[in-house]
Protein backbone atom coordinates (compact mmCIF):
# COMPACT_ATOMS: atom_id res chain seq x y z
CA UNK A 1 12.81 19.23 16.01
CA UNK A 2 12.25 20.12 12.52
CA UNK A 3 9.26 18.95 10.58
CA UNK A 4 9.97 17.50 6.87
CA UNK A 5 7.83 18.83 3.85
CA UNK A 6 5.94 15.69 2.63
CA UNK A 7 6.35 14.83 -0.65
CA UNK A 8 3.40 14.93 -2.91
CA UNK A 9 3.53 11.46 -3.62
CA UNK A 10 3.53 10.76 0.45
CA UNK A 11 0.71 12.59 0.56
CA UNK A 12 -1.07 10.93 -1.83
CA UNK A 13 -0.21 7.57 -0.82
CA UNK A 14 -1.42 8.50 3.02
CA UNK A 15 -4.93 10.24 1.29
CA UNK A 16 -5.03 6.75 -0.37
CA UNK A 17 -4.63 4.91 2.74
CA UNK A 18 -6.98 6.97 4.73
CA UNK A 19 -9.54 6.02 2.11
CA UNK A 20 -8.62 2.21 1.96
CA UNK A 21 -8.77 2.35 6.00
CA UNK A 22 -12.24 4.12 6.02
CA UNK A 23 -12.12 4.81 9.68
CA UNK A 24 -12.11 1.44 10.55
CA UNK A 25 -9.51 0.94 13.63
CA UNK A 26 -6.58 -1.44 12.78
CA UNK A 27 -7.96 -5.02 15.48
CA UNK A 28 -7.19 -8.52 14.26
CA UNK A 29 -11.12 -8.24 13.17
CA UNK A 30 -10.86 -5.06 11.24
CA UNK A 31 -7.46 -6.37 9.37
CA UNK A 32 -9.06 -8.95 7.46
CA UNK A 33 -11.76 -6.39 6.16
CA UNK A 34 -8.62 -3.58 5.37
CA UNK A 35 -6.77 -6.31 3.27
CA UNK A 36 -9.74 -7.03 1.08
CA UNK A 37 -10.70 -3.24 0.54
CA UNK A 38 -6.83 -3.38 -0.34
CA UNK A 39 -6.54 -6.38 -2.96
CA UNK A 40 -9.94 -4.90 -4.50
CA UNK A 41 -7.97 -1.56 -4.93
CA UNK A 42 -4.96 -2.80 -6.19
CA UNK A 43 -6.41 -4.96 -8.93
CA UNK A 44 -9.00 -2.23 -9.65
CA UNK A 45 -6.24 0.51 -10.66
CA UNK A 46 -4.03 -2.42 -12.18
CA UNK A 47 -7.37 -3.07 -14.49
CA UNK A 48 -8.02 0.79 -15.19
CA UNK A 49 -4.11 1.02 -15.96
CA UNK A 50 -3.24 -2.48 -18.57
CA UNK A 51 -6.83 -3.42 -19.62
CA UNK A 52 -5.66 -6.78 -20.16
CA UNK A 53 -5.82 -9.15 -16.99
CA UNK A 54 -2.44 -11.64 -17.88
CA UNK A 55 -0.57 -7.81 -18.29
CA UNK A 56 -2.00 -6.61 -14.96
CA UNK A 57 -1.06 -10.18 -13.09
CA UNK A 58 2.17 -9.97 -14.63
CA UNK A 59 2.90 -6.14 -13.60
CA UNK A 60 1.96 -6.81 -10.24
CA UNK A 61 4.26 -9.87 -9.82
CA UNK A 62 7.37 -8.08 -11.77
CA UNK A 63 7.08 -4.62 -10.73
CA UNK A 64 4.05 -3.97 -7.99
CA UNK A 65 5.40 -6.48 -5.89
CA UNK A 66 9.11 -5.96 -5.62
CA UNK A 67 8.30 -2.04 -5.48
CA UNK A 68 6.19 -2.62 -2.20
CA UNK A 69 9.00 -4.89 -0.82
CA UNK A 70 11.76 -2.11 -1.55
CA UNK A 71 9.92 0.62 0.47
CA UNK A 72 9.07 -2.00 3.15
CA UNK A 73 12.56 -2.55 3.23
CA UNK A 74 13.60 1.30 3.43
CA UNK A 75 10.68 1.83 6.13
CA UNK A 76 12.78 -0.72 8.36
CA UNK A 77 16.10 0.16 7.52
CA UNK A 78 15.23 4.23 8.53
CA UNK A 79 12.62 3.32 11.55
CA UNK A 80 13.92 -0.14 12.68
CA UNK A 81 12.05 -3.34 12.82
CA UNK A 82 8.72 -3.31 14.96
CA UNK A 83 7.07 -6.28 16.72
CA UNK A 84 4.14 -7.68 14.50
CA UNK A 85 0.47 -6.93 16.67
């Protein structure tokens, strides 16, 4: 079996998550907790990025959004569906 070389973007996004995650184990009491250190994130860098809030909203809906869906998408379509925990 041959190990793939990560992108740099992959391992930036898992360096993010690690960070987002904080050592806290994924239980239905720790998800609630992940989710907020998540939407806190996301609107922080959307902030830092278009300094106005109605440009922000509006990239998240129109690009952030669909984005996220797409690679959610791919993640199924390469690794098929898993059960929900």
């Amino acid at each position: 079996m041959t190990q793939r070389k990560m992108s740099s973007e992959t391992e930036r996004s898992l360096r993010a998550s690690q960070a987002i995650f904080d050592g806290r184990p994924v239980t239905k009491d720790s998800m609630a907790q992940i989710m907020v250190t998540l939407e806190s994130t996301v609107a922080t860098v959307l902030l830092a990025l278009f300094r106005d809030q109605r440009f922000a909203a509006a990239m998240l809906r129109e690009a952030l959004a669909p984005a996220v869906e797409e690679r959610l998408a791919l993640h199924e379509a390469r690794h098929g569906r898993r059960d929900p925990r």
